[in-house]
C-alpha atoms as a PDB file:
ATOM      1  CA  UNK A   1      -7.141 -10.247  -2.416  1.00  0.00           C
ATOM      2  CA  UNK A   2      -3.602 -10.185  -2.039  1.00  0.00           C
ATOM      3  CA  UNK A   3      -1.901  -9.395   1.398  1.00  0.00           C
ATOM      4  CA  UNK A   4       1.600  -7.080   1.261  1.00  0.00           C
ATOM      5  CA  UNK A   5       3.939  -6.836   3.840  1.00  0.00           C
ATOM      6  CA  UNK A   6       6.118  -3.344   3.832  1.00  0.00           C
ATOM      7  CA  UNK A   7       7.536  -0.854   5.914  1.00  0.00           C
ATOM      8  CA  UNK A   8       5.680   2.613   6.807  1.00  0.00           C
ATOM      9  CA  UNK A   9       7.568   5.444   5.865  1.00  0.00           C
ATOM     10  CA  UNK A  10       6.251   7.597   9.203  1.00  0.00           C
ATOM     11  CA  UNK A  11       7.082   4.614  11.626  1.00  0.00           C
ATOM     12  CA  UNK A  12       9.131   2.504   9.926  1.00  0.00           C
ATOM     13  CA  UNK A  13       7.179  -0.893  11.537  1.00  0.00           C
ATOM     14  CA  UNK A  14       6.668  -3.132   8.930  1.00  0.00           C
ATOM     15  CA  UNK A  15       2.545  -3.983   8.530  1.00  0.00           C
ATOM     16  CA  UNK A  16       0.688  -4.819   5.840  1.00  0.00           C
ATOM     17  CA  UNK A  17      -2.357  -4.450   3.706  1.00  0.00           C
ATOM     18  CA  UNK A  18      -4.978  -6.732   1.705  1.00  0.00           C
ATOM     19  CA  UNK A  19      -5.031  -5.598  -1.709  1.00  0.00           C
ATOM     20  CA  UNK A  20      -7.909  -5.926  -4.091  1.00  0.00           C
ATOM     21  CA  UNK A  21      -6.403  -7.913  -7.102  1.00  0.00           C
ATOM     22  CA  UNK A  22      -9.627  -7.328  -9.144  1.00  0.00           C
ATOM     23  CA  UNK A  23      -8.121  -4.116 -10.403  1.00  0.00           C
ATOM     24  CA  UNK A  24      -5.069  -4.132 -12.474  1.00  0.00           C
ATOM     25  CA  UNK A  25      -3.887  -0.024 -11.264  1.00  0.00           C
ATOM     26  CA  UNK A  26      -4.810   1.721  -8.109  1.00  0.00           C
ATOM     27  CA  UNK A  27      -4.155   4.927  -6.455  1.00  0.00           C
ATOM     28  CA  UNK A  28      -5.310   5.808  -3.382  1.00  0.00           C
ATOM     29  CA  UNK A  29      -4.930   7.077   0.596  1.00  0.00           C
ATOM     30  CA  UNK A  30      -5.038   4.589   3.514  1.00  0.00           C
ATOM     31  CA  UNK A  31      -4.072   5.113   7.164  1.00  0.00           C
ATOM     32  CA  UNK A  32      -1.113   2.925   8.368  1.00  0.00           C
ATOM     33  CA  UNK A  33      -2.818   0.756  10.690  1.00  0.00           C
ATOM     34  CA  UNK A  34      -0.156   1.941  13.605  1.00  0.00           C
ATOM     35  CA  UNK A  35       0.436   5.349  13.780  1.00  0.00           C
ATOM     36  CA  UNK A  36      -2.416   6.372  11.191  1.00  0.00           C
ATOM     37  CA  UNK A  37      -0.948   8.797   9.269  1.00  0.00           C
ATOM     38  CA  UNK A  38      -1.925   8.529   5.806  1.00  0.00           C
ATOM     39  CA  UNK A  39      -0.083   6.557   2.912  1.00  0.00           C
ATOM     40  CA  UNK A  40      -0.458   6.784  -0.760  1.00  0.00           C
ATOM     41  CA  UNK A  41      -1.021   4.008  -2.479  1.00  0.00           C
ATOM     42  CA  UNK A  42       0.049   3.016  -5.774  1.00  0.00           C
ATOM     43  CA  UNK A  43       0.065  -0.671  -7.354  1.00  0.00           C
ATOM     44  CA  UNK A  44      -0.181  -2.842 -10.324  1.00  0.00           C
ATOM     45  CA  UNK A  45      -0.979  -6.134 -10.689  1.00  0.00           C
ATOM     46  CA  UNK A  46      -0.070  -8.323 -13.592  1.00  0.00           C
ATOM     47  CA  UNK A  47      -1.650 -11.651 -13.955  1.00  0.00           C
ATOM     48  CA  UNK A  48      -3.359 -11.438 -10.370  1.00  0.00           C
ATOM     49  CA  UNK A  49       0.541 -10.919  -9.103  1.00  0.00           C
ATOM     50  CA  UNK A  50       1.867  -7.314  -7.266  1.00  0.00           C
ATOM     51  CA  UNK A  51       3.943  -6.349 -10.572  1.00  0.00           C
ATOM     52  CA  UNK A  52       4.546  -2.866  -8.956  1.00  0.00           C
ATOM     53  CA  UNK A  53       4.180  -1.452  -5.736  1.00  0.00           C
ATOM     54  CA  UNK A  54       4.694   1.927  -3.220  1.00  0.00           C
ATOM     55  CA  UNK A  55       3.935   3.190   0.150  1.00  0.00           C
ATOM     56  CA  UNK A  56       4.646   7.124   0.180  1.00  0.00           C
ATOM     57  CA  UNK A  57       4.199  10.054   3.118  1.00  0.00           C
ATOM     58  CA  UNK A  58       1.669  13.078   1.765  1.00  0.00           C
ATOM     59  CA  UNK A  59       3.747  16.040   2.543  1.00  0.00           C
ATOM     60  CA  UNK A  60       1.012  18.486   4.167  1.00  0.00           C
END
């Protein structure tokens, strides 16, 4: 597990998330832990290092 610092594009305060280095590509929706609105997730990993990585709003 990695942990990421960056900045949520709802709030703008800067948290972060533990990511799961066992997988070298992931997608997915998480809640930002302060306001809770949801964030796509994309990230790579290259040799067990963040290679790639982005916090977008879903448009609803």
């Amino acid at each position: 597990m990695k942990e990421h610092f960056f900045t949520c594009p709802y709030c703008w305060e800067h948290i972060s998330m533990l990511l799961d280095d066992s997988l070298m590509t992931q997608d997915y929706i998480e809640d930002c832990e302060v306001c809770c609105n949801p964030l796509q997730i994309q990230v790579k990993f290259l040799n067990s290092e963040i290679a790639e990585f982005q916090a977008s709003s879903i448009e609803q």
